[in-house]
C-alpha atoms as a PDB file:
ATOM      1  CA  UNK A   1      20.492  18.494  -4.968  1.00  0.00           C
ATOM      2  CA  UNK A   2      18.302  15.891  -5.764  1.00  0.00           C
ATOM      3  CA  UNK A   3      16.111  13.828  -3.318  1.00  0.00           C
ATOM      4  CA  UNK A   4      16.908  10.892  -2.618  1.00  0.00           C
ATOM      5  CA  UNK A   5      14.025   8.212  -1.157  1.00  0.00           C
ATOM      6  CA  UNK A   6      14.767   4.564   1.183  1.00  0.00           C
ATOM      7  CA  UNK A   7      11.795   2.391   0.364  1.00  0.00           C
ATOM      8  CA  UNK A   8      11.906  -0.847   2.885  1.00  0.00           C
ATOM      9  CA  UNK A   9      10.287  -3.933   1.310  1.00  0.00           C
ATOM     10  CA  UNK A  10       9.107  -7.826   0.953  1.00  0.00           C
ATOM     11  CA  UNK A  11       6.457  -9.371  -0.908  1.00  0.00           C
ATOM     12  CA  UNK A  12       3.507  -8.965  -2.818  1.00  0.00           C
ATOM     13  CA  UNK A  13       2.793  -5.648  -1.226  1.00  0.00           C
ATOM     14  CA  UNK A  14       6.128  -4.486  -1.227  1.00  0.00           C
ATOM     15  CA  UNK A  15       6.911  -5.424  -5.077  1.00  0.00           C
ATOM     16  CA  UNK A  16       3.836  -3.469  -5.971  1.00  0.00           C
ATOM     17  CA  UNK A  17       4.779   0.007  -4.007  1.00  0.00           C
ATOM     18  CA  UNK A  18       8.067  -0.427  -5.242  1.00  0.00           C
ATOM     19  CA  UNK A  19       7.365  -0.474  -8.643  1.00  0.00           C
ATOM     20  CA  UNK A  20       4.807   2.606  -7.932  1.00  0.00           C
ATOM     21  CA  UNK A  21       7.742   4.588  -6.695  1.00  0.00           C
ATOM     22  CA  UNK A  22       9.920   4.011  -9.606  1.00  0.00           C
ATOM     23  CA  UNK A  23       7.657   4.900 -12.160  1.00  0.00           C
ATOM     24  CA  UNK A  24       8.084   8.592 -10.597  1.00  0.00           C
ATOM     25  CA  UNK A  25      12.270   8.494  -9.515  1.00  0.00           C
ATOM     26  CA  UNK A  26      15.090   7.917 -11.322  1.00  0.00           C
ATOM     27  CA  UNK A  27      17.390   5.196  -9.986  1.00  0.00           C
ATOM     28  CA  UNK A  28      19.457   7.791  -8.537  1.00  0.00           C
ATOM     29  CA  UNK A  29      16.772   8.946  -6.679  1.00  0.00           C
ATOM     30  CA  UNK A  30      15.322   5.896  -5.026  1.00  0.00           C
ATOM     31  CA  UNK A  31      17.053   2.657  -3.150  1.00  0.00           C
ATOM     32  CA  UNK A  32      14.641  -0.326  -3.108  1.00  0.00           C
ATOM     33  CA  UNK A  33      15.720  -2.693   0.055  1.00  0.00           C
ATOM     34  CA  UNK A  34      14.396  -5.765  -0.032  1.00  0.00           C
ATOM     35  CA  UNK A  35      14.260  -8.780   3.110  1.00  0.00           C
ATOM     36  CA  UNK A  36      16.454 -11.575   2.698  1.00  0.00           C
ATOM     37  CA  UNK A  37      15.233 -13.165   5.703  1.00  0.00           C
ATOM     38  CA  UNK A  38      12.869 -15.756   3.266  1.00  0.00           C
ATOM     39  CA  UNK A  39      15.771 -16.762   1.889  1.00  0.00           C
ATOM     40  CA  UNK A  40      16.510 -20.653   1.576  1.00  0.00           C
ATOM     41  CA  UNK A  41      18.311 -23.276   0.012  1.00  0.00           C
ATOM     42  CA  UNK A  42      16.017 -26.502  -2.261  1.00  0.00           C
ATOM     43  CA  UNK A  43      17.077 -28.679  -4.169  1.00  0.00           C
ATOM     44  CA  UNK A  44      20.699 -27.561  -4.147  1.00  0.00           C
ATOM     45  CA  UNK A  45      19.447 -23.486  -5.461  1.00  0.00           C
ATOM     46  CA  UNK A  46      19.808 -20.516  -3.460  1.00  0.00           C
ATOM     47  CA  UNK A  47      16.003 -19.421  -3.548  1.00  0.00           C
ATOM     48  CA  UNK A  48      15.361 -15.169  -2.506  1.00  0.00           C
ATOM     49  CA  UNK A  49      11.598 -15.222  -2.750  1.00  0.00           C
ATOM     50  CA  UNK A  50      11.100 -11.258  -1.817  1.00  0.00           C
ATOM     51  CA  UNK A  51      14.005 -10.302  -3.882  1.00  0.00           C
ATOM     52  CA  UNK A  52      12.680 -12.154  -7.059  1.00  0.00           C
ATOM     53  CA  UNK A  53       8.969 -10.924  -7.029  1.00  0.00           C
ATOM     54  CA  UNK A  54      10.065  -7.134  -6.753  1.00  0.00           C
ATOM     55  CA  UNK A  55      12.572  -8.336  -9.568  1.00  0.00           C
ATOM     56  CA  UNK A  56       9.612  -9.556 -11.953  1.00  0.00           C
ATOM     57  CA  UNK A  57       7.318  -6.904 -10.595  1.00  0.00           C
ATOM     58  CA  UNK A  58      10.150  -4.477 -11.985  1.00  0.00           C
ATOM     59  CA  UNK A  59      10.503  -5.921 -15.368  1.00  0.00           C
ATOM     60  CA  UNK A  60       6.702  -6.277 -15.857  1.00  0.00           C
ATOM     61  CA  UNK A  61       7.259 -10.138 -15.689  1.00  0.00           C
ATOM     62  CA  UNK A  62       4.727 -10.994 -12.581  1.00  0.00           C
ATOM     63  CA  UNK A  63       2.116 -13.096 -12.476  1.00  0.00           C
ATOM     64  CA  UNK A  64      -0.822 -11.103 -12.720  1.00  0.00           C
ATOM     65  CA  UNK A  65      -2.900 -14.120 -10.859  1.00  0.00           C
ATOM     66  CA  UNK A  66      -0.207 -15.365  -8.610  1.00  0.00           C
ATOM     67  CA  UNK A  67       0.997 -11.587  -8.028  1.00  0.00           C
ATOM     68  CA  UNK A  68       4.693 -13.550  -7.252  1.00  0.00           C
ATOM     69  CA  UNK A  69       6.337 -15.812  -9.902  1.00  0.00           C
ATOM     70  CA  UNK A  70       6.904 -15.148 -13.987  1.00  0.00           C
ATOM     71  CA  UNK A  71       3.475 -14.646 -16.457  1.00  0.00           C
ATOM     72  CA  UNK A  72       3.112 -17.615 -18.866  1.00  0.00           C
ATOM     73  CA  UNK A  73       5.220 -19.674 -16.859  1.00  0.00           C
ATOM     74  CA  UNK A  74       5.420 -23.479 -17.458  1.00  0.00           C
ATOM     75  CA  UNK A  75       5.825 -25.900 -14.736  1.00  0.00           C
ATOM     76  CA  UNK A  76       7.387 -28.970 -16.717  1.00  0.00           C
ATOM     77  CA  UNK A  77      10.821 -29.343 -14.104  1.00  0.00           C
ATOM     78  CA  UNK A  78       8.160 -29.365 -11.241  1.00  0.00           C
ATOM     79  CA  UNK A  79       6.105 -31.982 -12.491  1.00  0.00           C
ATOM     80  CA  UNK A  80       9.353 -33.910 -13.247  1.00  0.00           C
ATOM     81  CA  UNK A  81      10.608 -33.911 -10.034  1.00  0.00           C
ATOM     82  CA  UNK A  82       6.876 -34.731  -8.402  1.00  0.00           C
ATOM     83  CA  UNK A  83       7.237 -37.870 -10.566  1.00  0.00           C
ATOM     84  CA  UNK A  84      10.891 -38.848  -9.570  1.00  0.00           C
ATOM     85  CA  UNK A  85       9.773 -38.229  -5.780  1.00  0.00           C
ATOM     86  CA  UNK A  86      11.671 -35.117  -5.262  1.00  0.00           C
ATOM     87  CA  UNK A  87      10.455 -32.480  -2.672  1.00  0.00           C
ATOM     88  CA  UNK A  88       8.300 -30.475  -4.772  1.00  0.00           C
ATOM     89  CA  UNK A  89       6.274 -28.780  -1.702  1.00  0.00           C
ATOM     90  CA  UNK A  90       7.647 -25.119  -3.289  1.00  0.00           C
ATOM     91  CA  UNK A  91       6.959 -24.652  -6.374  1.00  0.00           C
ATOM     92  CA  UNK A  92       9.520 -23.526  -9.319  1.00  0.00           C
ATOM     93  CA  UNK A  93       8.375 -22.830 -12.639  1.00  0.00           C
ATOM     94  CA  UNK A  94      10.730 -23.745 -15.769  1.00  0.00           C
ATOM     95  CA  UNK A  95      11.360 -19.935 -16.332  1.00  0.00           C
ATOM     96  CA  UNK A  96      12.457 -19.046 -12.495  1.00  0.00           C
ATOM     97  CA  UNK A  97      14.294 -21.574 -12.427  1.00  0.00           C
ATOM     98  CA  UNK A  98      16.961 -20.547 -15.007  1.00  0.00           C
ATOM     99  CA  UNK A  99      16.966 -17.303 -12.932  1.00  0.00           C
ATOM    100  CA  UNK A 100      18.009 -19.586  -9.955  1.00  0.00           C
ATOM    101  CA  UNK A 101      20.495 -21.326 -11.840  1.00  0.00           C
ATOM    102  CA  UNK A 102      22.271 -18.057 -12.768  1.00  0.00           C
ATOM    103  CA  UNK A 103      22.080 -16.511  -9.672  1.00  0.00           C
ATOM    104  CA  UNK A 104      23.936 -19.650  -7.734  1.00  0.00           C
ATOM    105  CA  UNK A 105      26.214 -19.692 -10.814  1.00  0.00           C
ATOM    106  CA  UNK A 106      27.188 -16.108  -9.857  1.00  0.00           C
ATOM    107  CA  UNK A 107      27.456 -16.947  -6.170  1.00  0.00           C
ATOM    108  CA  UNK A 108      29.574 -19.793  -6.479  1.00  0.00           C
ATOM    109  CA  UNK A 109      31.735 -17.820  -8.446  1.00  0.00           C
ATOM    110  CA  UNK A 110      32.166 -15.379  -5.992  1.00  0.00           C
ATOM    111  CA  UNK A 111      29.625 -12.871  -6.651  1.00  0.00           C
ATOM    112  CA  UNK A 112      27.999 -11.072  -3.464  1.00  0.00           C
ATOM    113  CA  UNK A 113      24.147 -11.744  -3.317  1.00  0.00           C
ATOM    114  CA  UNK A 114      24.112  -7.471  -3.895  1.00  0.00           C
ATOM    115  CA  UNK A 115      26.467  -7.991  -7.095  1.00  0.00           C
ATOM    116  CA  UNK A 116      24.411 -11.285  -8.000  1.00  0.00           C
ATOM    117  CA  UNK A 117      21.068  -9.169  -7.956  1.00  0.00           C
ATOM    118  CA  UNK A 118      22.375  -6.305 -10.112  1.00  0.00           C
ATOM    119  CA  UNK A 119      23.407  -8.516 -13.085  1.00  0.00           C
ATOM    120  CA  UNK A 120      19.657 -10.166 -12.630  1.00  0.00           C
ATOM    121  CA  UNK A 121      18.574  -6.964 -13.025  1.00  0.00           C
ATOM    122  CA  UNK A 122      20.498  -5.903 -15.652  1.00  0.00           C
ATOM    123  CA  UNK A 123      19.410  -9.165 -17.714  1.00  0.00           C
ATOM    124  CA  UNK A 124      16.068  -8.377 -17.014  1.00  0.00           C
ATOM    125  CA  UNK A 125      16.330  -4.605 -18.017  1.00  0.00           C
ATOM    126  CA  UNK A 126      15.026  -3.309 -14.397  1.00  0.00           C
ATOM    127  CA  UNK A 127      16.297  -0.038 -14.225  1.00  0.00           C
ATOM    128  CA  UNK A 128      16.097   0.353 -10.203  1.00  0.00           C
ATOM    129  CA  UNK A 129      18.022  -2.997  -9.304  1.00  0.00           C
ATOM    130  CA  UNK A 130      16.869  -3.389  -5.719  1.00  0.00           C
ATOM    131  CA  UNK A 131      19.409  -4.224  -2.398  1.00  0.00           C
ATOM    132  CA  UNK A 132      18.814  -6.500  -0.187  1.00  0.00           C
ATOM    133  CA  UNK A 133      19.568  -5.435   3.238  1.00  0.00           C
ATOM    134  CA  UNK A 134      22.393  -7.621   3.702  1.00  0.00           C
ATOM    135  CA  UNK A 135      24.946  -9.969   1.925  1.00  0.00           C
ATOM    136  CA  UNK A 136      24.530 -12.491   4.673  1.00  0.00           C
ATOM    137  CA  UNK A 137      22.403 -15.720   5.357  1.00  0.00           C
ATOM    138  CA  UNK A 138      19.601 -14.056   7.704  1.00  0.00           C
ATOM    139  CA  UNK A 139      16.814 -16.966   7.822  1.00  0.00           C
ATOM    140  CA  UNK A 140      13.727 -16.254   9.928  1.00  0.00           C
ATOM    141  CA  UNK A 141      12.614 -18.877  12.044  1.00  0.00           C
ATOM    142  CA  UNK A 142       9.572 -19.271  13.383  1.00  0.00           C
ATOM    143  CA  UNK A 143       8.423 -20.644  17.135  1.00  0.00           C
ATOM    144  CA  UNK A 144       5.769 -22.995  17.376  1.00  0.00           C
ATOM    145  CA  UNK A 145       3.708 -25.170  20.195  1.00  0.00           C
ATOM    146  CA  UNK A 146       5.893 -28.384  18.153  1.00  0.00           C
ATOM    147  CA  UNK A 147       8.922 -26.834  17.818  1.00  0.00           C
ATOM    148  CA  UNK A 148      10.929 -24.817  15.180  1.00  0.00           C
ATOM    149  CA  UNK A 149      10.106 -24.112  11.989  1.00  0.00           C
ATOM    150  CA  UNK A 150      12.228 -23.082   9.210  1.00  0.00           C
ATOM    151  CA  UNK A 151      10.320 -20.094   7.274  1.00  0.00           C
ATOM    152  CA  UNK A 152       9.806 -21.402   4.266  1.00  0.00           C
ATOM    153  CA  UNK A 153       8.066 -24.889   5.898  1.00  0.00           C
ATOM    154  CA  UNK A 154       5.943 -22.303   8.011  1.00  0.00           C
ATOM    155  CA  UNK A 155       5.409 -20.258   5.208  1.00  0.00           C
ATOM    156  CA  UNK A 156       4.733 -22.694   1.952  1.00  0.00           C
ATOM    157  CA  UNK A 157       5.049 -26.297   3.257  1.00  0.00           C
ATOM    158  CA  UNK A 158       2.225 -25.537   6.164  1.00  0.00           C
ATOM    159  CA  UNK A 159       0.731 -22.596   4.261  1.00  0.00           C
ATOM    160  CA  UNK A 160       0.887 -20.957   7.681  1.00  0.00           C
ATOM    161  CA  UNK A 161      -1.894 -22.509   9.458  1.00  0.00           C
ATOM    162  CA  UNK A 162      -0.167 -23.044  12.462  1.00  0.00           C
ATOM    163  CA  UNK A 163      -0.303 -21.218  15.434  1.00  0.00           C
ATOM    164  CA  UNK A 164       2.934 -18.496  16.238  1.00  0.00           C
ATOM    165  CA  UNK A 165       4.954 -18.621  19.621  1.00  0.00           C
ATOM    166  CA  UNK A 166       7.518 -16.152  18.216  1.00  0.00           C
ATOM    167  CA  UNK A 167       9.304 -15.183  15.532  1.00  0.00           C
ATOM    168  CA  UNK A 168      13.281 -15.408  15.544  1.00  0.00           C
ATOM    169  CA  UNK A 169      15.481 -13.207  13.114  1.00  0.00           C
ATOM    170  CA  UNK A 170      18.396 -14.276  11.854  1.00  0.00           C
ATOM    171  CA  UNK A 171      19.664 -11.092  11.576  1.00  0.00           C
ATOM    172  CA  UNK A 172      21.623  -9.528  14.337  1.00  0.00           C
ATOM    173  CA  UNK A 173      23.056  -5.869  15.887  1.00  0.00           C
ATOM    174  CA  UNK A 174      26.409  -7.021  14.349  1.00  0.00           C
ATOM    175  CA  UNK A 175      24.786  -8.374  10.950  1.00  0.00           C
ATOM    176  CA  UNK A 176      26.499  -6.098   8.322  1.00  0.00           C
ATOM    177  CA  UNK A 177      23.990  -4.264   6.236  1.00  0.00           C
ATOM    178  CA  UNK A 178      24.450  -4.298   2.192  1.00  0.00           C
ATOM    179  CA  UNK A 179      26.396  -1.197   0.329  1.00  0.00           C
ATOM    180  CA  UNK A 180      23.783  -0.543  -1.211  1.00  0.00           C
ATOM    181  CA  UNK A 181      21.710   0.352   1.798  1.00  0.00           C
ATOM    182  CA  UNK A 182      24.363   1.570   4.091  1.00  0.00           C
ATOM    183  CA  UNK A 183      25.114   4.182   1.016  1.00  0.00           C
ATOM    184  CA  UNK A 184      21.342   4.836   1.376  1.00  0.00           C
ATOM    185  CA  UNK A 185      21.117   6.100   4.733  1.00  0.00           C
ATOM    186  CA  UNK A 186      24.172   7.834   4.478  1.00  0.00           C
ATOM    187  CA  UNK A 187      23.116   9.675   1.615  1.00  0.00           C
ATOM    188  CA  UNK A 188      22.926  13.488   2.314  1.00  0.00           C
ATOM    189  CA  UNK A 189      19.732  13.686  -0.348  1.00  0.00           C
ATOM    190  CA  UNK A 190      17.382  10.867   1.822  1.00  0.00           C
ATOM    191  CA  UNK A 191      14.406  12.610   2.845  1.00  0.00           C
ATOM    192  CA  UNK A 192      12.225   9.661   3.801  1.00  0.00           C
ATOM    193  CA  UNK A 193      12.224   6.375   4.339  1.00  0.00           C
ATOM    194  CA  UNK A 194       9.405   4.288   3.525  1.00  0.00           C
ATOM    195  CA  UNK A 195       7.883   1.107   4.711  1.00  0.00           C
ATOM    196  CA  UNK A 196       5.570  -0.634   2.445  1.00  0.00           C
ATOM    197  CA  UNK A 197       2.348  -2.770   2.917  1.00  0.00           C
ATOM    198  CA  UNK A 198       4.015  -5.731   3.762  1.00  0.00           C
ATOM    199  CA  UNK A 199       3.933  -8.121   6.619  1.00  0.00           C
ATOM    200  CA  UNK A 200       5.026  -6.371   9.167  1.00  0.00           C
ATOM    201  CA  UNK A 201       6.328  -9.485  10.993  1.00  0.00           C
ATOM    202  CA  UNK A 202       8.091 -11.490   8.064  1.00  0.00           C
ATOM    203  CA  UNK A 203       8.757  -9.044   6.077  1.00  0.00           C
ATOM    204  CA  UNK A 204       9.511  -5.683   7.299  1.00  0.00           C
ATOM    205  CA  UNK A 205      11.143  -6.710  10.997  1.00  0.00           C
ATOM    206  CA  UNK A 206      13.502  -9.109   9.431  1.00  0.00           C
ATOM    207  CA  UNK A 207      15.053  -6.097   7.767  1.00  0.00           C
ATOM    208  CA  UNK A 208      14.662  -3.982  11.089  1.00  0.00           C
ATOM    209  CA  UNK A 209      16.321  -6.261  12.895  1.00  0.00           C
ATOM    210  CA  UNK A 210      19.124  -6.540  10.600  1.00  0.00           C
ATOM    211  CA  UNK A 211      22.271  -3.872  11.742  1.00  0.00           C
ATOM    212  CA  UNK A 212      20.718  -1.798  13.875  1.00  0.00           C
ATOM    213  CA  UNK A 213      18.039  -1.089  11.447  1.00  0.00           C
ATOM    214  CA  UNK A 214      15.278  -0.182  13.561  1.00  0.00           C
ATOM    215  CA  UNK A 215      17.678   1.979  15.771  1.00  0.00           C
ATOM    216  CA  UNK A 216      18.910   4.264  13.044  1.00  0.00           C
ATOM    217  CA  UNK A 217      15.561   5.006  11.057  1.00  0.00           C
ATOM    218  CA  UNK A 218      14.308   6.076  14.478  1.00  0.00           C
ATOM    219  CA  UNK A 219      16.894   8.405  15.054  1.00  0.00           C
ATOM    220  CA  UNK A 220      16.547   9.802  11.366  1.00  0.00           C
ATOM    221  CA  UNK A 221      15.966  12.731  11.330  1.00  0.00           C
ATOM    222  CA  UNK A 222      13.942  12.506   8.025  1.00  0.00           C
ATOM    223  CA  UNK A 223      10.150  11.546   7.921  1.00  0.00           C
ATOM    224  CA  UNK A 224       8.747   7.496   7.723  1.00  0.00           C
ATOM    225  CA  UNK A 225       6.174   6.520   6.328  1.00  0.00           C
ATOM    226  CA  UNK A 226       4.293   3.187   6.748  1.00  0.00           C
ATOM    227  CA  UNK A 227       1.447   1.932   4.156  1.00  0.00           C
ATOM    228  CA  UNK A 228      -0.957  -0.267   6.122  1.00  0.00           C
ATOM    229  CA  UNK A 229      -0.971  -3.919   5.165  1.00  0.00           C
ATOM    230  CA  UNK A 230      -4.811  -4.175   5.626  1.00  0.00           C
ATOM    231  CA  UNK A 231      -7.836  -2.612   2.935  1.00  0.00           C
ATOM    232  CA  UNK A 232     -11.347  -2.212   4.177  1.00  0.00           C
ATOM    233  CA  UNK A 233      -9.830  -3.413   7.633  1.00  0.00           C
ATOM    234  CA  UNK A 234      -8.754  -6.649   6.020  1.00  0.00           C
ATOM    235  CA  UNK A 235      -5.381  -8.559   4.884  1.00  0.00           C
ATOM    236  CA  UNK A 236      -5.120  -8.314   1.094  1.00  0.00           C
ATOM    237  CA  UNK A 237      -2.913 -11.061   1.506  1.00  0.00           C
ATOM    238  CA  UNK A 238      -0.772 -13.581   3.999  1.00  0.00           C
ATOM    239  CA  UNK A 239      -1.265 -14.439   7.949  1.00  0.00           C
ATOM    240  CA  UNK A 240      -0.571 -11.129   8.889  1.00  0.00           C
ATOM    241  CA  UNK A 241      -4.124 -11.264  10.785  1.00  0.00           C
ATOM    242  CA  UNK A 242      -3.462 -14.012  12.117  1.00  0.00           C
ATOM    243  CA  UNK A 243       0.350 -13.618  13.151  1.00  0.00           C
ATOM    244  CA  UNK A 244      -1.152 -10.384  15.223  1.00  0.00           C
ATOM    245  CA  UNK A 245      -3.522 -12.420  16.787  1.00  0.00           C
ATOM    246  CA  UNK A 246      -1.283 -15.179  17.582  1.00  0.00           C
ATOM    247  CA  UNK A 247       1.524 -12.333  19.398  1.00  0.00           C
ATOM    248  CA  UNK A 248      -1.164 -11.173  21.206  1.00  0.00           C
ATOM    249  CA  UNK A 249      -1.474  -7.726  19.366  1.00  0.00           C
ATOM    250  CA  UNK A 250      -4.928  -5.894  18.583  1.00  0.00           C
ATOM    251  CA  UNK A 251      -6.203  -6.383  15.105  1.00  0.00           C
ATOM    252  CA  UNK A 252      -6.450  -4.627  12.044  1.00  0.00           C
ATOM    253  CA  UNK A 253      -3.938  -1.203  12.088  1.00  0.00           C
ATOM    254  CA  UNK A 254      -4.085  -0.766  15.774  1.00  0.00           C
ATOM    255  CA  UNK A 255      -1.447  -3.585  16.228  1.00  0.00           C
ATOM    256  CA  UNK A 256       0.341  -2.509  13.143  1.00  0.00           C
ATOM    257  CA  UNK A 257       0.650   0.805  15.208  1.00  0.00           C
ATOM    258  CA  UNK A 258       1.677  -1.005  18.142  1.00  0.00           C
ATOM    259  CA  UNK A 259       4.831  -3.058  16.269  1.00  0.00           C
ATOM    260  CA  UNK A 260       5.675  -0.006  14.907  1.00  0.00           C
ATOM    261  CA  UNK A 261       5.558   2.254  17.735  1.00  0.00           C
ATOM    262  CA  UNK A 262       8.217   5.342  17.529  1.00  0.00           C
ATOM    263  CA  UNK A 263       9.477   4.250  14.610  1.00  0.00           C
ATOM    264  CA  UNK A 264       6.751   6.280  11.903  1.00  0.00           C
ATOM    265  CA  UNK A 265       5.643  10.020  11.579  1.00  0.00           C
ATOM    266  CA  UNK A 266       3.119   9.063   8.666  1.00  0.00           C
ATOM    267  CA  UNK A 267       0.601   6.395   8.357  1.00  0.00           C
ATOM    268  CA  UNK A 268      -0.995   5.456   5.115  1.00  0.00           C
ATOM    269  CA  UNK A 269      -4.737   3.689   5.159  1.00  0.00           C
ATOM    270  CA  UNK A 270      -8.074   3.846   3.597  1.00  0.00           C
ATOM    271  CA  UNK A 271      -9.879   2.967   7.089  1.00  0.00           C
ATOM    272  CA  UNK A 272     -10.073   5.652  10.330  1.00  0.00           C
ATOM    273  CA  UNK A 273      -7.552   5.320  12.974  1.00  0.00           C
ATOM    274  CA  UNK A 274      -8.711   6.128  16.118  1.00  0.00           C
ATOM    275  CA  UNK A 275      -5.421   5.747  18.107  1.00  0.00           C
ATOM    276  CA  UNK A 276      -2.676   6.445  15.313  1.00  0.00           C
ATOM    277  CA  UNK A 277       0.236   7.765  18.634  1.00  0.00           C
ATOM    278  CA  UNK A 278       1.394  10.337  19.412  1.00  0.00           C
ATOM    279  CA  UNK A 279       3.390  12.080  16.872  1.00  0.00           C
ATOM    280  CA  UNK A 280       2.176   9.825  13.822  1.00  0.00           C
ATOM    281  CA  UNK A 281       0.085  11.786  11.145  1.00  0.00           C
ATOM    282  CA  UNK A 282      -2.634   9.752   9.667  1.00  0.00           C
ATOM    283  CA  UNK A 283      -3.397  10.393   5.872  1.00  0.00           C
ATOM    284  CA  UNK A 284      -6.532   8.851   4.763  1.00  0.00           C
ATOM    285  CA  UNK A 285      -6.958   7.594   0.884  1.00  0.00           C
ATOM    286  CA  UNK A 286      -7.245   4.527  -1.590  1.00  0.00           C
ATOM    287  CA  UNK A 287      -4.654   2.071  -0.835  1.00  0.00           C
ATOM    288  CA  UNK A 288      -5.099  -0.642  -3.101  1.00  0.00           C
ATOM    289  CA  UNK A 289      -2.979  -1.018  -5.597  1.00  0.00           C
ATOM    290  CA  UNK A 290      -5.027  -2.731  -8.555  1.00  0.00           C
ATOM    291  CA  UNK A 291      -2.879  -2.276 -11.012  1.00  0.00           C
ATOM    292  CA  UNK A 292      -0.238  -0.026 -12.281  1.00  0.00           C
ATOM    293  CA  UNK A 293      -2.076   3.329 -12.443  1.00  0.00           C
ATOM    294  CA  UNK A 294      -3.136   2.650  -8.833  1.00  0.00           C
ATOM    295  CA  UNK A 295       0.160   1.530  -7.538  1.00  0.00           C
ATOM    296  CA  UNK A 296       1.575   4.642  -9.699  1.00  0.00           C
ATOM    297  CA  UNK A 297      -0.833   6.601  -7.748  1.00  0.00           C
ATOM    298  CA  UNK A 298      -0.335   5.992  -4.052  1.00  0.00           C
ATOM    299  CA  UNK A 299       3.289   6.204  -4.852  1.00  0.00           C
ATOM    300  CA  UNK A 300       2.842   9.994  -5.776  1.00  0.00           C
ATOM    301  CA  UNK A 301       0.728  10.498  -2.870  1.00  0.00           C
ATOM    302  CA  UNK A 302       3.364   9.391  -0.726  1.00  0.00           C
ATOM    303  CA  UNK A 303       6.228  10.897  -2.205  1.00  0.00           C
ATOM    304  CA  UNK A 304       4.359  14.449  -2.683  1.00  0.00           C
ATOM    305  CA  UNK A 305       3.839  14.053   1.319  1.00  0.00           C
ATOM    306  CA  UNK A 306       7.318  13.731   1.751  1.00  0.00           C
ATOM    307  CA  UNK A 307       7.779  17.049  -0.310  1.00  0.00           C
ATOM    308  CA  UNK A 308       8.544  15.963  -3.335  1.00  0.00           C
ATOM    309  CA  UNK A 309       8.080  17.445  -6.603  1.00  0.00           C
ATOM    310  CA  UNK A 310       8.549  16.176  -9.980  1.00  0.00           C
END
């Protein structure tokens, strides 16, 4: 029987170790779930910002600068709009936005967002069409000293440089996880799950929080891995630092540790952990994924810790 691996992921970070792991599994042999709860509705499109960057990241389309968004993309639409005096706060290149005009297209016909994703990813040719980890509307929303924020005026519109109360996820207990991922964790082959560098707070607990999530990877009975989100003791990336300072959590991979606690055996990061938990293993290596050989490269290193073999 062949393994079968759960990675859990958002983002930059995320697109990057999921492309790593599918350069060594077959689609049959790896589920990519991907948080929905960044998901938002401007000027009248359905936009899934996680989703689309581990969709380009998959079909070699990314920006290489941006490390989200389409390479060589053109930006005509958006300067249109600035000039009529539409909100143009998030940006939408020419290119994503025929992407976003197929995808509500496919909704509005009916579609799931799971169905809508797979013919994406078919027109792109991306082998490993990932799942978001549910169908539903999940927004995060995010608690500040003025009030409520939506996630993507936190987020883009603020560029985060507010201060955090709390975080609220839209998903619930009762949420319904996707097909894809409920098939996932009730696959007889999963033997691990893994949690990529990305924010744990916006990215990754969105998803936890979603269906009981976090309750049934802890009573897996398969290994979990988490990548650290920091390098050299630093975000590569995104308020994560300063979300953890703003909850009141330590810094750097100590507070990771602490959101995550008794939820991962395995902890990936290039810096020493002096507290890791008990019961967490801490494996010690290069975590920066440069480019593809590197994000090639941790992949292997996590999946041949998981026992894997090609």
């Amino acid at each position: 029987m062949k393994r079968h691996f759960l990675s859990l992921c958002g983002g930059v970070g995320g697109s990057k170790l999921a492309d790593g792991l599918a350069r060594h599994l077959s689609p049959d042999e790896l589920t990519i779930a991907v948080n929905t709860g960044d998901d938002f509705d401007h000027l009248g499109l359905r936009i899934c910002p996680d989703i689309d960057t581990v969709l380009y990241m998959l079909a070699g389309l990314v920006s290489r600068e941006r490390g989200w968004g389409r390479e060589d993309e053109s930006w005509t639409t958006h300067k249109t709009l600035q000039a009529l005096g539409a909100p143009s706060w998030f940006q939408l290149g020419d290119k994503d936005i025929a992407l976003h005009l197929y995808r509500n297209q496919l909704l509005s016909s009916g579609r799931s967002l799971s169905e809508a994703i797979a013919a994406i990813a078919a027109g792109l040719g991306v082998r490993h069409a990932p799942v978001p980890v549910t169908d539903a509307a999940t927004p995060t929303t995010i608690d500040t000293a003025d009030g409520e924020l939506a996630f993507q005026d936190y987020f883009v519109r603020l560029r985060a440089d507010v201060r955090v109360d709390g975080i609220r996820y839209g998903g619930t207990d009762a949420t319904k996880l996707s097909e894809g991922l409920e098939a996932a964790l009730a696959n007889p082959a999963l033997s691990g799950i893994i949690i990529a560098p990305s924010n744990p707070f916006i990215s990754i607990e969105p998803m936890l929080a979603t269906g009981r999530l976090r309750e049934r990877i802890a009573g897996a009975e398969i290994p979990v891995v988490l990548v650290s989100p920091y390098v050299n003791g630093a975000a590569v990336k995104g308020p994560v630092e300063r979300i953890q300072r703003d909850l009141g959590l330590p810094p750097g991979d100590a507070g990771v540790l602490r959101h995550y606690d008794g939820l991962i055996d395995v902890f990936f990061t290039d810096t020493a952990v002096h507290e890791a938990g008990a019961g967490v293993d801490v494996e010690l290596g290069e975590t920066l994924m440069r480019d593809a050989e590197g994000r090639a490269a941790l992949a292997g290193r996590i999946l041949r810790r998981l026992g894997w073999q090609r």
